[in-house]
C-alpha atoms as a PDB file:
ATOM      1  CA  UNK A   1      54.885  72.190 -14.540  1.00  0.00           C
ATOM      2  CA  UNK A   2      55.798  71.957 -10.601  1.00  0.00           C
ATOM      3  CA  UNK A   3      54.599  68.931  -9.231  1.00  0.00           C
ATOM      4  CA  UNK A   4      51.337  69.513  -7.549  1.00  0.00           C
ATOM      5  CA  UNK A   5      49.897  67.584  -4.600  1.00  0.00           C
ATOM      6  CA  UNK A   6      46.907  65.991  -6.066  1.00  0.00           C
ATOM      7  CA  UNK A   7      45.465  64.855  -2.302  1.00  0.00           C
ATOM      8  CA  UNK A   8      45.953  68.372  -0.989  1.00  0.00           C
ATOM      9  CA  UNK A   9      43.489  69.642  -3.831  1.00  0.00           C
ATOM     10  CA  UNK A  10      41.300  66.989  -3.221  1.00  0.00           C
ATOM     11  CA  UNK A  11      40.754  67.572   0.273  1.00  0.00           C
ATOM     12  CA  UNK A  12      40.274  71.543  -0.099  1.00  0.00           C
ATOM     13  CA  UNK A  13      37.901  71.310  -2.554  1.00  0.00           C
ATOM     14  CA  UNK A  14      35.977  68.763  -0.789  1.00  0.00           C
ATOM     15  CA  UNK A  15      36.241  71.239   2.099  1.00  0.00           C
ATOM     16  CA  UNK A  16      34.409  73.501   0.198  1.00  0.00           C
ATOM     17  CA  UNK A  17      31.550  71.566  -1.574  1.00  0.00           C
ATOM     18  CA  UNK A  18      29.306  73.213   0.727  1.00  0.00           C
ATOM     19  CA  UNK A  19      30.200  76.884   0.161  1.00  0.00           C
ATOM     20  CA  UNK A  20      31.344  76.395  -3.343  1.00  0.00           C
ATOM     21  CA  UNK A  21      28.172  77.232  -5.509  1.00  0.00           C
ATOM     22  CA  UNK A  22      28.123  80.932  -3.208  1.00  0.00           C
ATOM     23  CA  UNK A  23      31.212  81.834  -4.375  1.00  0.00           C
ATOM     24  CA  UNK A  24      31.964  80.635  -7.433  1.00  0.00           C
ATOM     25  CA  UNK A  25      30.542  83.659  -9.370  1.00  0.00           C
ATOM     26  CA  UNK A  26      33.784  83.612 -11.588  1.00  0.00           C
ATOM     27  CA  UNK A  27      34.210  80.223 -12.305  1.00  0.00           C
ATOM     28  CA  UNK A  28      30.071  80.188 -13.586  1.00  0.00           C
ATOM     29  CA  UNK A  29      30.714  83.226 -15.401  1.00  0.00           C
ATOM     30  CA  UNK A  30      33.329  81.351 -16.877  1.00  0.00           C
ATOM     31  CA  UNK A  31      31.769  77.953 -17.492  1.00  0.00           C
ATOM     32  CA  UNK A  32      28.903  80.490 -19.357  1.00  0.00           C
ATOM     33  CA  UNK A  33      31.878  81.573 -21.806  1.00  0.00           C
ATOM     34  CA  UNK A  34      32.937  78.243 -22.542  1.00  0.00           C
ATOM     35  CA  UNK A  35      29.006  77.252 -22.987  1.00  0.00           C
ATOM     36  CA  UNK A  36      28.787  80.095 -25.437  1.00  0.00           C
ATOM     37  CA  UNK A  37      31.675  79.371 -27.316  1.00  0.00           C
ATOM     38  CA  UNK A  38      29.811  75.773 -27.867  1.00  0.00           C
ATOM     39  CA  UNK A  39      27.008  77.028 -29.364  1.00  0.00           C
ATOM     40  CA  UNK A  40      28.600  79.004 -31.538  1.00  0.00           C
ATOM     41  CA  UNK A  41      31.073  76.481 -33.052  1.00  0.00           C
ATOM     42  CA  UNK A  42      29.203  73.296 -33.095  1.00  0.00           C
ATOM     43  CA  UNK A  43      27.259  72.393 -36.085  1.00  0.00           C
ATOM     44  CA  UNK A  44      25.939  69.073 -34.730  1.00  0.00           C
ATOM     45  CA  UNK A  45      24.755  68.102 -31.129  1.00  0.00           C
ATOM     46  CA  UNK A  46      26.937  65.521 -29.682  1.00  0.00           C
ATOM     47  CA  UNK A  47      26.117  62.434 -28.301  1.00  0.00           C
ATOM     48  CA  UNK A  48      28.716  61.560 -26.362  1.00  0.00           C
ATOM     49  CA  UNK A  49      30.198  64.271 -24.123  1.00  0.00           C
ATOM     50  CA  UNK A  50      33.125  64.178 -21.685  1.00  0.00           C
ATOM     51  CA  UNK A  51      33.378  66.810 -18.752  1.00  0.00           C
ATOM     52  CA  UNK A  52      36.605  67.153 -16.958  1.00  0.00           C
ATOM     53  CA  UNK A  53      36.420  68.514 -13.589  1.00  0.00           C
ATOM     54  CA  UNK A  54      33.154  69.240 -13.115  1.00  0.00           C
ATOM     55  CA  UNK A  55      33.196  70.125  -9.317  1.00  0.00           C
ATOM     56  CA  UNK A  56      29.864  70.710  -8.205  1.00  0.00           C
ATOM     57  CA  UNK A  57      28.390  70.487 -11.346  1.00  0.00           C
ATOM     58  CA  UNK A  58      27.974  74.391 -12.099  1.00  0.00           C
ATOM     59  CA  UNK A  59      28.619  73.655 -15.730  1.00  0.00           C
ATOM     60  CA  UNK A  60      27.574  69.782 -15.767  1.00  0.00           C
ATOM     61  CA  UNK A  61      23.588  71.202 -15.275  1.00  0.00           C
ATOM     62  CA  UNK A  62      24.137  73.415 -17.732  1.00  0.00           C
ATOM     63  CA  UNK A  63      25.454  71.015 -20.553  1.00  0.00           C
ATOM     64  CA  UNK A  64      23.042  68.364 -19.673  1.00  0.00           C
ATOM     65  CA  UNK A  65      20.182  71.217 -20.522  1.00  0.00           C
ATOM     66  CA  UNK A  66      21.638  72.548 -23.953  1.00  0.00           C
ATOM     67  CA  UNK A  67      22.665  69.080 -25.093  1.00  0.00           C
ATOM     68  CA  UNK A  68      19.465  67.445 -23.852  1.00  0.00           C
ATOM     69  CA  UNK A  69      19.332  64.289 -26.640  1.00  0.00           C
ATOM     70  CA  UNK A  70      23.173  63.396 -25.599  1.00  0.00           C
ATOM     71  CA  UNK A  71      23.118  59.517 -24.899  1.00  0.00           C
ATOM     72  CA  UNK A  72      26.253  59.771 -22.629  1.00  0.00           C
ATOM     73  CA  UNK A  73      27.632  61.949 -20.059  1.00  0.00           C
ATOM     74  CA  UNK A  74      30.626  61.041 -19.231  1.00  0.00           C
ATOM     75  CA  UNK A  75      31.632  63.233 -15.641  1.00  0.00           C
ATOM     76  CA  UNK A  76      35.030  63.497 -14.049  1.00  0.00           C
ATOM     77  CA  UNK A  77      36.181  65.278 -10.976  1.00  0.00           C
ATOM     78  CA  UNK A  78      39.313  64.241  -8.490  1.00  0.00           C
ATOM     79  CA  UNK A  79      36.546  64.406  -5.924  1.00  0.00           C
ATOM     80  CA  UNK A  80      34.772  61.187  -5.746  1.00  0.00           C
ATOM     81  CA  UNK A  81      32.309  63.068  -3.183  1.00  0.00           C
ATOM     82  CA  UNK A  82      31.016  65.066  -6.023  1.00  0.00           C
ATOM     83  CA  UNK A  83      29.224  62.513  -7.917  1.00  0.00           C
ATOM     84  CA  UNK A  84      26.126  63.041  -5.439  1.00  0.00           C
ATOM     85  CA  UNK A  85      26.093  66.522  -5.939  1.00  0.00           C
ATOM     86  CA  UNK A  86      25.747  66.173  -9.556  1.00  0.00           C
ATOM     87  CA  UNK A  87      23.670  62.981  -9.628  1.00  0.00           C
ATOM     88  CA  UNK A  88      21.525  65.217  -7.900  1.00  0.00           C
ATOM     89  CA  UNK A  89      21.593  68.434 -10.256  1.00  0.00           C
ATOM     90  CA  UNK A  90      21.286  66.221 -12.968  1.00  0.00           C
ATOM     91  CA  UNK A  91      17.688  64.229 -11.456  1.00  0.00           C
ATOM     92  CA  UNK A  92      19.538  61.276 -11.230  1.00  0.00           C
ATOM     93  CA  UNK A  93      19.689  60.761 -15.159  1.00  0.00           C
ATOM     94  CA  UNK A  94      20.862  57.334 -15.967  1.00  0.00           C
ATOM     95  CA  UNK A  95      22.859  59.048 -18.570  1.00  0.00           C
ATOM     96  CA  UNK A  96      25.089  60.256 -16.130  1.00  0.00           C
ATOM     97  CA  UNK A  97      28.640  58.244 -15.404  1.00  0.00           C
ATOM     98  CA  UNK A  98      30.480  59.417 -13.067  1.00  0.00           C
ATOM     99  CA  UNK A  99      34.519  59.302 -13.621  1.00  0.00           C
ATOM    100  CA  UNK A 100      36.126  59.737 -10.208  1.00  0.00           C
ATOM    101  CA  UNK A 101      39.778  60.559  -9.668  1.00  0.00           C
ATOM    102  CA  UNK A 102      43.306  61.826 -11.657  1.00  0.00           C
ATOM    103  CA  UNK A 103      42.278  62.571 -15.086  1.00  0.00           C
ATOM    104  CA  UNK A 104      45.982  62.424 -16.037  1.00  0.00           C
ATOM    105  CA  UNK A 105      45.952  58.687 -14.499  1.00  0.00           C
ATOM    106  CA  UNK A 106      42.489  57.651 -15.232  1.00  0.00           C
ATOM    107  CA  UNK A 107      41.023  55.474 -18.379  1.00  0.00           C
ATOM    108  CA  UNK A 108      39.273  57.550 -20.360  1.00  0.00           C
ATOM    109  CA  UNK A 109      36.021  56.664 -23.126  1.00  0.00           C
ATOM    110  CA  UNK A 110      36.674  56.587 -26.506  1.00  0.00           C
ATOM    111  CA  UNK A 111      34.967  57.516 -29.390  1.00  0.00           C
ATOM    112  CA  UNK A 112      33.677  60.977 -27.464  1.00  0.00           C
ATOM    113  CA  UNK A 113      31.930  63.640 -29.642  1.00  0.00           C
ATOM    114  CA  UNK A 114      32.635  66.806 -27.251  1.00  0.00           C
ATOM    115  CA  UNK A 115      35.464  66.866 -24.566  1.00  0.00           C
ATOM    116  CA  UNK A 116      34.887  70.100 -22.586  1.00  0.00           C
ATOM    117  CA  UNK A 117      36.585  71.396 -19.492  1.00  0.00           C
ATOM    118  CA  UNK A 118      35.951  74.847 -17.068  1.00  0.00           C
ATOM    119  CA  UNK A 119      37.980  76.059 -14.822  1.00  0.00           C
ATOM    120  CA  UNK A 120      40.410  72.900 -14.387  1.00  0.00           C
ATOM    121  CA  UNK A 121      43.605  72.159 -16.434  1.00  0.00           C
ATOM    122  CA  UNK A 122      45.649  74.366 -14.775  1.00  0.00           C
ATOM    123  CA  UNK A 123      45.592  72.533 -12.020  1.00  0.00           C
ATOM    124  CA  UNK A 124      47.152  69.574 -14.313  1.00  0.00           C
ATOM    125  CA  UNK A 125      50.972  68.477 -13.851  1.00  0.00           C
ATOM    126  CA  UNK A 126      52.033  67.643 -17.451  1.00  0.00           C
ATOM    127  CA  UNK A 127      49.041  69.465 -19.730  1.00  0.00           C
ATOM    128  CA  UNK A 128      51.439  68.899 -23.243  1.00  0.00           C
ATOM    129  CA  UNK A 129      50.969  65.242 -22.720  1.00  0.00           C
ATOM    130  CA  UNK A 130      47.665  65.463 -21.930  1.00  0.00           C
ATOM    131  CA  UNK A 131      46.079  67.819 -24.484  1.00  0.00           C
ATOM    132  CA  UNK A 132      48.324  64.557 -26.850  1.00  0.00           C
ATOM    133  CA  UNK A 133      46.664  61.687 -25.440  1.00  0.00           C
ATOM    134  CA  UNK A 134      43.188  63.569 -25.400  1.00  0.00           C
ATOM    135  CA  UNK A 135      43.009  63.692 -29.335  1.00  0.00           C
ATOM    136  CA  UNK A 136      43.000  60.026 -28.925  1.00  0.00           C
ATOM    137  CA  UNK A 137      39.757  59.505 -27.209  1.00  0.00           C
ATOM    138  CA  UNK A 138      37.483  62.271 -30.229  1.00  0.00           C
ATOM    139  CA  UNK A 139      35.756  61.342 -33.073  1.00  0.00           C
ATOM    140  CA  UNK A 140      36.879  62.217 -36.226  1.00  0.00           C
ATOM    141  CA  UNK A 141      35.063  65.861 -35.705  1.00  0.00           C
ATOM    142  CA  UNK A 142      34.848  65.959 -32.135  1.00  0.00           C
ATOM    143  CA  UNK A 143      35.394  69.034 -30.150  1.00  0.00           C
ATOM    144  CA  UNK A 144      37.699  69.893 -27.356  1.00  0.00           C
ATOM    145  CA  UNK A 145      36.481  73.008 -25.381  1.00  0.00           C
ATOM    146  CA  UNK A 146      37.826  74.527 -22.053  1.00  0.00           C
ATOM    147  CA  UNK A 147      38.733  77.364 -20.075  1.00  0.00           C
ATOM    148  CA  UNK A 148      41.649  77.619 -17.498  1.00  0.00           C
ATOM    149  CA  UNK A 149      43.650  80.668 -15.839  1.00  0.00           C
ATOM    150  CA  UNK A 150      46.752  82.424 -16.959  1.00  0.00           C
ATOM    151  CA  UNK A 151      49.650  84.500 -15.600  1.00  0.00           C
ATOM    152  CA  UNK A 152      47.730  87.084 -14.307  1.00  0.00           C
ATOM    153  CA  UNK A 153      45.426  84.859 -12.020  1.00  0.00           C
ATOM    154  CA  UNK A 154      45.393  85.297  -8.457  1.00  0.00           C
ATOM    155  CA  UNK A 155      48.493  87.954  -9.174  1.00  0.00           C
ATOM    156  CA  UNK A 156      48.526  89.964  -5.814  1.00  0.00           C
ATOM    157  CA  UNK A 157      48.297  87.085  -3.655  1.00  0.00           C
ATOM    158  CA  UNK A 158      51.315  85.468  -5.722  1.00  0.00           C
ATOM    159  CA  UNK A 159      52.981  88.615  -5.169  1.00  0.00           C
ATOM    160  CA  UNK A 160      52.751  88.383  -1.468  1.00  0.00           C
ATOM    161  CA  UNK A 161      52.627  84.733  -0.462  1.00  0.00           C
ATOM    162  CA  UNK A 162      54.685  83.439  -2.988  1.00  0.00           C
ATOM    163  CA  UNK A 163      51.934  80.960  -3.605  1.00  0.00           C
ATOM    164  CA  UNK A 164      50.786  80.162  -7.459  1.00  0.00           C
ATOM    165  CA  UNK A 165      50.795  77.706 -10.423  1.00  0.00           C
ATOM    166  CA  UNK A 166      53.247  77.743 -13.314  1.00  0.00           C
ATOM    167  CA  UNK A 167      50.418  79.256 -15.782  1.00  0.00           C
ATOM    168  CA  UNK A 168      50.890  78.869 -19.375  1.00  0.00           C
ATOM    169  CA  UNK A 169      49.979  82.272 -21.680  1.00  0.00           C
ATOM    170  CA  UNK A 170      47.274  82.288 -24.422  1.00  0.00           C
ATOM    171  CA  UNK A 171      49.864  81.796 -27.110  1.00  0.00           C
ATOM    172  CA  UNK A 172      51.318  78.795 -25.304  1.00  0.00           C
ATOM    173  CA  UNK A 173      48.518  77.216 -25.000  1.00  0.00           C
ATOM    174  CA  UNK A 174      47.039  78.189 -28.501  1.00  0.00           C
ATOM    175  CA  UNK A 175      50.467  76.834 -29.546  1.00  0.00           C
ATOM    176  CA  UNK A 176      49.847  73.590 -27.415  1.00  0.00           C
ATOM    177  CA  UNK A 177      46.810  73.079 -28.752  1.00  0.00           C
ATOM    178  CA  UNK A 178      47.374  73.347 -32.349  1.00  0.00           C
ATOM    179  CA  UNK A 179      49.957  70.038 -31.997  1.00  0.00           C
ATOM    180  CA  UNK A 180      47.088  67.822 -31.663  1.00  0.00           C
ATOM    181  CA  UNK A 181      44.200  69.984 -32.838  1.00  0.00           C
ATOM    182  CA  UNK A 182      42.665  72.311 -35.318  1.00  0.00           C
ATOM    183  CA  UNK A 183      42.004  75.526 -33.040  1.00  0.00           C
ATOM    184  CA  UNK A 184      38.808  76.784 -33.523  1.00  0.00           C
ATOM    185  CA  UNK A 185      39.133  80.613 -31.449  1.00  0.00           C
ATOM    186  CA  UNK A 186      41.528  81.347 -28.314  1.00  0.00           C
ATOM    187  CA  UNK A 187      40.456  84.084 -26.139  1.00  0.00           C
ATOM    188  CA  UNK A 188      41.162  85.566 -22.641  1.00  0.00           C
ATOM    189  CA  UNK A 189      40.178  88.337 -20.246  1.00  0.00           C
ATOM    190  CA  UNK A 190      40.716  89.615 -16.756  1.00  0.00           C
ATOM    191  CA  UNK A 191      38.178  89.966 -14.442  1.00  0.00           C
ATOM    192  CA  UNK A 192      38.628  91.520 -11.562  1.00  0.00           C
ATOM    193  CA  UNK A 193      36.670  91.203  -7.835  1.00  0.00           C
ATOM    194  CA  UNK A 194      36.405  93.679  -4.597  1.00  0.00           C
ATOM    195  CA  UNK A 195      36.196  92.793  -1.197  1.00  0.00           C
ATOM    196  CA  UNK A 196      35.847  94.833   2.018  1.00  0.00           C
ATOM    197  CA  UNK A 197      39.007  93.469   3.823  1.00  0.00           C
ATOM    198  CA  UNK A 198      41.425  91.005   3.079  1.00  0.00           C
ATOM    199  CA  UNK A 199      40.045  88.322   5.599  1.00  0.00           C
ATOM    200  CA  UNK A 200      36.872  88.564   3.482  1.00  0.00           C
ATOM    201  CA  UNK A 201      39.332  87.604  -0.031  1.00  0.00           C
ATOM    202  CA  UNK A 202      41.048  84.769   1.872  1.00  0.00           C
ATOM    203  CA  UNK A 203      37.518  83.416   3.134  1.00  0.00           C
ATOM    204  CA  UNK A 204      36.716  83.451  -0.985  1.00  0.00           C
ATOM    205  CA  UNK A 205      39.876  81.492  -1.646  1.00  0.00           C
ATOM    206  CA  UNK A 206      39.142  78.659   0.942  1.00  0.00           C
ATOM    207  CA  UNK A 207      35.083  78.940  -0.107  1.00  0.00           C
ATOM    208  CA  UNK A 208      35.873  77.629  -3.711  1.00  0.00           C
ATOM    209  CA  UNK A 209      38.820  75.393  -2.496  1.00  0.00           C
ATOM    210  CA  UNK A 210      41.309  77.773  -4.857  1.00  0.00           C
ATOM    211  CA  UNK A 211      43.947  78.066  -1.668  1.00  0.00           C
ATOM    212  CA  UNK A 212      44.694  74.134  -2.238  1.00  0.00           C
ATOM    213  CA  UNK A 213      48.330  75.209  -2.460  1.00  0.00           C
ATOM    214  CA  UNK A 214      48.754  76.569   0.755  1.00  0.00           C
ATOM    215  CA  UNK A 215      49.803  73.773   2.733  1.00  0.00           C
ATOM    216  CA  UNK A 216      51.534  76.583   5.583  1.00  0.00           C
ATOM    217  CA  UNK A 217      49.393  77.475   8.982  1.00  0.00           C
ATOM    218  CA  UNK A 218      48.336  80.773   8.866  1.00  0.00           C
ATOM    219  CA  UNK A 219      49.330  81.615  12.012  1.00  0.00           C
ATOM    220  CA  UNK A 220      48.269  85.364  13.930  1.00  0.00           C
ATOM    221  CA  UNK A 221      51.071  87.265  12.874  1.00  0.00           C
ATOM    222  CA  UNK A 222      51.569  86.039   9.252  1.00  0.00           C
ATOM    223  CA  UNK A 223      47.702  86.652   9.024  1.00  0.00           C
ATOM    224  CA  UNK A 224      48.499  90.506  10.127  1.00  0.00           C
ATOM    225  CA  UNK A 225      51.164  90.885   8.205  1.00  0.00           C
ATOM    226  CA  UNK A 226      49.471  89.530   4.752  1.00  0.00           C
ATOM    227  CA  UNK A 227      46.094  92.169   5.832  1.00  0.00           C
ATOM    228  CA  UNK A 228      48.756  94.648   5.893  1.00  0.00           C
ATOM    229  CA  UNK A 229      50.287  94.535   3.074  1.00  0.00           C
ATOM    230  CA  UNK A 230      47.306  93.500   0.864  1.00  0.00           C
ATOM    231  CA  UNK A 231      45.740  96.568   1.968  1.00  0.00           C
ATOM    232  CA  UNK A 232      49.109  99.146   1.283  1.00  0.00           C
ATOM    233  CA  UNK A 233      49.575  97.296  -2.022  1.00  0.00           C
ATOM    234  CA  UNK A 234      46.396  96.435  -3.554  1.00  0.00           C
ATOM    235  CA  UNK A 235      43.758  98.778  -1.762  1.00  0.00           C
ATOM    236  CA  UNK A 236      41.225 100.664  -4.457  1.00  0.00           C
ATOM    237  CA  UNK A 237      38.370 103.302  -3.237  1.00  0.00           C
ATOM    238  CA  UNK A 238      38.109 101.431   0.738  1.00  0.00           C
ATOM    239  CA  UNK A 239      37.920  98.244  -0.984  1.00  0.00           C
ATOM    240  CA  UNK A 240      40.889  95.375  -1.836  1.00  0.00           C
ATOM    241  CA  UNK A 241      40.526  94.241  -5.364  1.00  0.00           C
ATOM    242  CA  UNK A 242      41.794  90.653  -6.688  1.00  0.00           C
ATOM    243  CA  UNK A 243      42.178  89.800 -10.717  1.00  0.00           C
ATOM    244  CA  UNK A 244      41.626  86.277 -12.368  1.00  0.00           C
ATOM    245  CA  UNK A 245      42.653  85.683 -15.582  1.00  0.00           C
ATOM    246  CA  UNK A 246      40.963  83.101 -17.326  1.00  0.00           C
ATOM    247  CA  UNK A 247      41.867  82.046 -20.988  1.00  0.00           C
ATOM    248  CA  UNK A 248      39.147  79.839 -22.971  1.00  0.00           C
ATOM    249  CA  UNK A 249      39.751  77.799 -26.472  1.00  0.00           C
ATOM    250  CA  UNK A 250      38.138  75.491 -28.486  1.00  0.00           C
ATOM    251  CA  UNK A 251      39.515  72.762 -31.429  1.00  0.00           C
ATOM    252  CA  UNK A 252      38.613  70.037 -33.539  1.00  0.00           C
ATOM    253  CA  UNK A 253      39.680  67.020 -33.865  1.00  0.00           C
ATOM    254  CA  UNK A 254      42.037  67.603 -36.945  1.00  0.00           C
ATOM    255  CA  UNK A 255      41.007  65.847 -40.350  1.00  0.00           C
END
């Protein structure tokens, strides 16, 4: 993996706390996959539960309700703004501890019964290591669930910016996983969104903070010329369409 500037996606996702929840109708429909997968592979409720990246808390309010007897909630997010946005969602449960900054860099709790992630990892520099080093921190039985986004995520404004992550494929990461894990089910889909214009797609982008690798100006006539060609290329029935492609999995810990 490229390395990514961790401050850059700090700030643009802090830029979009506000506008976030709005937009983010994939990443909840996602987060509802990965809370679905949950119930249908755990036997036993845990009672210590890790959350990596949990943003706004989109998923965080929903974990907190299905696992209400949990004694720990352990909450990370490279935004250390987010923890009163979350606090909040969460009624200011003294369950909740907030785990603010690099997961790759930070300390993280031991003995955890669920690690579970939405929407995130890609946005990792070195995931190998770190799918190793989180098999450290389960239980003998603990879970490790997440979703993140493959090859085909974002594709036509890869295709005409240049812009875009080094995505792993399903098999990669199923292959990944299995190193440190017993994998449980490895799934992935592409969902696909319409907009009227393309100023209305990049206003999505910089609503959920996902444009955190555009570090260029967007100055008049680039702006022009990326409306242009978004519409010749990737126009569909008066509307411009943009794909994400998000891949979910679940493990155990293995035996």
């Amino acid at each position: 993996m490229k390395p990514l500037n961790k401050d850059r996606i700090r700030q643009r996702f802090f830029r979009a706390a506000a506008t976030y929840d709005s937009q983010a109708v994939i990443q909840l429909q996602v987060a509802q996959r990965v809370l679905k997968m949950l119930a249908e592979h755990l036997a036993v409720p845990p009672q210590r539960i890790l959350e990596i990246g949990c943003c706004t808390g989109l998923l965080t309010a929903r974990l907190h309700r299905m696992f209400e007897e949990a004694a720990t909630f352990y909450v990370n997010d490279l935004v250390p703004e987010f923890q009163t946005r979350v606090a909040e969602r969460l009624d200011h449960d003294p369950r909740l501890v907030f785990l603010p900054g690099d997961i790759e860099k930070l300390d993280i709790p031991r003995n955890l019964d669920l690690i579970v992630s939405s929407s995130t990892l890609h946005w990792l520099e070195d995931l190998p290591s770190f799918f190793r080093r989180l098999s450290n921190f389960l239980t003998a039985k603990g879970t490790f669930c997440f979703s993140l986004y493959g090859a085909g995520n974002l594709a036509q404004v890869r295709e005409i910016t240049g812009l875009g992550l080094d995505y792993y494929s399903r098999g990669q990461l199923q292959t990944l996983v299995a190193e440190s894990f017993d994998v449980l089910g490895c799934d992935e889909e592409e969902i696909t969104l319409q907009f009227n214009d393309p100023m209305s797609l990049l206003a999505h982008l910089r609503q959920t903070g996902v444009n955190a690798l555009d570090a260029s100006p967007w100055t008049r006539s680039r702006l022009l010329r990326f409306q242009q060609e978004y519409i010749d290329r990737f126009s569909r029935q008066g509307k411009v369409i943009l794909t994400y492609h998000p891949i979910y999995c679940i493990a155990r810990s293995k035996s």
